[in-house]
Protein backbone atom coordinates (compact mmCIF):
# COMPACT_ATOMS: atom_id res chain seq x y z
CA UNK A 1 0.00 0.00 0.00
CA UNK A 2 2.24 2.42 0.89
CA UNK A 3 4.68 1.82 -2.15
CA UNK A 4 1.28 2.53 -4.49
CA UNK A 5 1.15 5.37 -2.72
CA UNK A 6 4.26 6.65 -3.20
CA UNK A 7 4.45 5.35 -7.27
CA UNK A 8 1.19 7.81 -7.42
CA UNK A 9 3.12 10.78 -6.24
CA UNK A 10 5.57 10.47 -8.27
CA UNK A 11 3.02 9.81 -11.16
CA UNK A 12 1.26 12.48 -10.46
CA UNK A 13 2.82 15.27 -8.48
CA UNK A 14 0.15 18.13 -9.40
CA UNK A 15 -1.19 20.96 -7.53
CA UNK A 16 -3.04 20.24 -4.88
CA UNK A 17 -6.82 21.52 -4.47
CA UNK A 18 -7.24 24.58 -2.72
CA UNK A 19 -8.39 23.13 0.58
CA UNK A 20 -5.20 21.17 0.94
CA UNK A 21 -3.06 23.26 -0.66
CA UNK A 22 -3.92 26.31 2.30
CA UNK A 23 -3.50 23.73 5.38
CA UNK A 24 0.10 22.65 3.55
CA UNK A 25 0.78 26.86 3.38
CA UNK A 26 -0.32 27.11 7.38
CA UNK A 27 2.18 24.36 8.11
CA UNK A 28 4.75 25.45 5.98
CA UNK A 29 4.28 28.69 7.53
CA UNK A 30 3.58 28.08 11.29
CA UNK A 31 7.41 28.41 12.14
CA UNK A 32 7.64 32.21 11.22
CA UNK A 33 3.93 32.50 12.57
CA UNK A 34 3.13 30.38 15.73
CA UNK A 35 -0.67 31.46 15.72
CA UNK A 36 -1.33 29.15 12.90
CA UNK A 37 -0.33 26.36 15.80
CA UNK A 38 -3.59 27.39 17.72
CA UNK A 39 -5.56 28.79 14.68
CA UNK A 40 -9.16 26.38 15.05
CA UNK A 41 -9.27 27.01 10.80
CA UNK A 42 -5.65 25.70 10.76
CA UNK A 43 -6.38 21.97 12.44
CA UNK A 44 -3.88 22.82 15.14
CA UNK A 45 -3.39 19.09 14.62
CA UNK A 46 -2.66 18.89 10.94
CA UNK A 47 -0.57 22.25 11.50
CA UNK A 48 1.72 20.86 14.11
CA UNK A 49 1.94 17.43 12.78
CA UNK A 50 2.87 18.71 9.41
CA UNK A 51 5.03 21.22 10.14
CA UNK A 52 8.02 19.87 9.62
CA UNK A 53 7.86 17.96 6.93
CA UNK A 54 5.72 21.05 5.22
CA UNK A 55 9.32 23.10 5.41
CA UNK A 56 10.92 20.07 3.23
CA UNK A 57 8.58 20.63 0.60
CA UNK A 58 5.16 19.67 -1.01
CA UNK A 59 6.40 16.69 -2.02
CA UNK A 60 7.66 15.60 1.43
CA UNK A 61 4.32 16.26 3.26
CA UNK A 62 2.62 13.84 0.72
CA UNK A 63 5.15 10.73 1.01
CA UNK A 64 4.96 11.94 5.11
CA UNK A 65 1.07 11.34 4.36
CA UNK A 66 1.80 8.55 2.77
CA UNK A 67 3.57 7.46 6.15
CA UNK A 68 0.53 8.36 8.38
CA UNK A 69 -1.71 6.11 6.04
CA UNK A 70 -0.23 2.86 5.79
CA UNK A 71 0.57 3.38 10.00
CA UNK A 72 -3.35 4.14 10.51
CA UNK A 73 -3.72 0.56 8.37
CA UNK A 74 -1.42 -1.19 10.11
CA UNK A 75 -2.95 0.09 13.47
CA UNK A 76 -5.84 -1.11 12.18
CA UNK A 77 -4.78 -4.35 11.41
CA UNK A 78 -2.91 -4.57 15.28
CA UNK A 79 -6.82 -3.83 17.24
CA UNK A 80 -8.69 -6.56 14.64
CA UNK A 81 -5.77 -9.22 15.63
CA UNK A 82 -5.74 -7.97 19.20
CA UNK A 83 -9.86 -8.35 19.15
CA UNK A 84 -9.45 -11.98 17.11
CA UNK A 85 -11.36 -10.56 14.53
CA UNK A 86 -10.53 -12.87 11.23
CA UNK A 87 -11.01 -10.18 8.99
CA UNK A 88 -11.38 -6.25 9.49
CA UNK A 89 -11.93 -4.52 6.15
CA UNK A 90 -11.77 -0.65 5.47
CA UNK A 91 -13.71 0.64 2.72
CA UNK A 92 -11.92 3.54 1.30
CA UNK A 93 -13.94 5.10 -1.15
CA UNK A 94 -12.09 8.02 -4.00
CA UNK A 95 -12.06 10.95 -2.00
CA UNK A 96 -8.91 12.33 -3.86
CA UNK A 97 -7.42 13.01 -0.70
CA UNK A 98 -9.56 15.13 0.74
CA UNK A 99 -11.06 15.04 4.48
CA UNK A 100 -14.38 13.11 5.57
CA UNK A 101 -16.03 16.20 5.94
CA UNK A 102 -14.56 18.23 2.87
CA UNK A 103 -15.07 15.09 0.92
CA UNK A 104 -18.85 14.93 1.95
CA UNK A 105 -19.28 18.64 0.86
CA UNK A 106 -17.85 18.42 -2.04
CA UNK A 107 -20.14 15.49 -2.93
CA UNK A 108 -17.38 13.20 -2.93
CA UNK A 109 -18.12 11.19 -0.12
CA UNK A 110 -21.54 9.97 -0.24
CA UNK A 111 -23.64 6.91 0.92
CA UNK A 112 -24.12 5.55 -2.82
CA UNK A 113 -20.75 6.21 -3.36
CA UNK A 114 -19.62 4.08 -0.35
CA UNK A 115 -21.87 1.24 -1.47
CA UNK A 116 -20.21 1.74 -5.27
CA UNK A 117 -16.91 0.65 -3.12
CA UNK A 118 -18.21 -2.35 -1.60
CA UNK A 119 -19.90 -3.78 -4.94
CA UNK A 120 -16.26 -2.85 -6.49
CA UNK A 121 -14.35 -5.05 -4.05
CA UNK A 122 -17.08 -7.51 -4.14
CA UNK A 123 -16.84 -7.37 -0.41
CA UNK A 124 -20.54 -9.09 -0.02
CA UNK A 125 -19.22 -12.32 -1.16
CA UNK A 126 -16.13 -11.96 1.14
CA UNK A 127 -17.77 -11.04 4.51
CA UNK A 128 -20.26 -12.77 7.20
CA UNK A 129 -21.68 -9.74 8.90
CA UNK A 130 -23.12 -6.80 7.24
CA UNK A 131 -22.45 -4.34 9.41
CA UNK A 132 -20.78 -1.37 8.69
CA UNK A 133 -19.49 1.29 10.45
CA UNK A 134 -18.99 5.12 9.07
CA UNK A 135 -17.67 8.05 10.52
CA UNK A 136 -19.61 10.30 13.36
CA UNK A 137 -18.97 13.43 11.10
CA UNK A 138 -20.92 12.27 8.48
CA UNK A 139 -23.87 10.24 10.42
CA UNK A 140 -26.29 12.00 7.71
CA UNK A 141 -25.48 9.57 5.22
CA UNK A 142 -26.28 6.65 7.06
CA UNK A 143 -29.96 6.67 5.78
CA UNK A 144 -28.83 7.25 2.22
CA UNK A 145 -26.01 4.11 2.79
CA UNK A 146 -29.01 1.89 4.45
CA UNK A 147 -31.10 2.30 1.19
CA UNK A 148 -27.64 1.30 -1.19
CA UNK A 149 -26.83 -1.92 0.58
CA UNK A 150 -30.10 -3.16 1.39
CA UNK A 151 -29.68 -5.83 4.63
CA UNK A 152 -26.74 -3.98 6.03
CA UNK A 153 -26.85 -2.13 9.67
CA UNK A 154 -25.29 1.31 9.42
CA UNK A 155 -23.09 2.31 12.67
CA UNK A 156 -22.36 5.30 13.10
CA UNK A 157 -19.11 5.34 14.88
CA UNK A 158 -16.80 8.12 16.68
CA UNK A 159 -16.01 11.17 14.75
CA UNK A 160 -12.18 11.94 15.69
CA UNK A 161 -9.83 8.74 14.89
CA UNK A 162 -8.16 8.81 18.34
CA UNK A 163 -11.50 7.33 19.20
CA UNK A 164 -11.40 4.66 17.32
CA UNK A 165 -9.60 1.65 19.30
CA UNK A 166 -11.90 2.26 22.46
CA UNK A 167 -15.33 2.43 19.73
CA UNK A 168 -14.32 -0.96 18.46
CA UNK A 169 -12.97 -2.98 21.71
CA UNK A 170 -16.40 -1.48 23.55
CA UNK A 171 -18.47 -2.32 20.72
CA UNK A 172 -16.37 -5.67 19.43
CA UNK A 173 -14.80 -7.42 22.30
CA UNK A 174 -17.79 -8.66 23.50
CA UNK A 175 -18.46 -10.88 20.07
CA UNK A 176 -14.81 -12.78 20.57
């Protein structure tokens, strides 16, 4: 995963979209102007976390996002082995990068667009349960998402990732 993810930034090193582009600009910049550390529009998290490899370059932020992804997955992969689960998938539908929430605005991140994903991995045939699980931030599409996979249970689970581990062992543990 995380060489693919590299290959395609060196495929396709681009411009970033606006969005991105201004939170790469507050990191890059936060050193000569600390407020942008605080600054709520900032993410204070994004800001500090990607300040230093922001001063390296555009470039360098993206392979350092590249990092961050394929650590999330292999986190991932740790609590589903930790819980005994045989198989955890994540559904990652085209976002181009962009947030939950700026990919839900933008219309990129959508409950028949979710269910596009699943029929695209042909995950029905490869899992037991149908239950899936979608961010808190976007909990409005979970009506949309019920109607596009017909028989699945929608969860609407935590909306910041640090929540994560404790949402699944509360939620999970008890099944193993």
């Amino acid at each position: 995963m995380g060489l693919l993810g590299v290959a395609l930034i060196l495929l396709f090193p681009g411009s970033p979209e606006q969005d991105s582009e201004y939170h790469f600009l507050m990191a890059r910049t936060a050193w000569h102007n600390p407020f942008y550390f605080v600054n709520v529009w900032g993410r204070p998290l994004y800001t500090t976390v990607f300040a230093l490899p922001a001063c390296l370059g555009f470039m360098a932020a993206r392979l350092f996002a590249v990092g961050i992804g394929v650590t999330l997955a292999w986190q991932t992969w740790r609590l589903a082995r930790d819980l005994r689960m045989k198989n955890a998938w994540l559904v990652v539908p085209q976002c181009e990068g962009m947030s939950v929430l700026t990919a839900w605005a933008a219309g990129k991140f959508s409950g028949a667009q979710i269910a596009k994903a699943i029929r695209e991995m042909n995950l029905e045939e490869q899992v037991t349960t149908r239950e899936i699980v979608i961010p808190g931030y976007v909990s409005q599409i979970s009506g949309e998402l019920e109607e596009c996979l017909p028989g699945w249970k929608v969860v609407v689970g935590p909306q910041e990732a640090s929540d994560i581990e404790s949402f699944v062992k509360a939620k999970y543990a008890r099944l193993n």
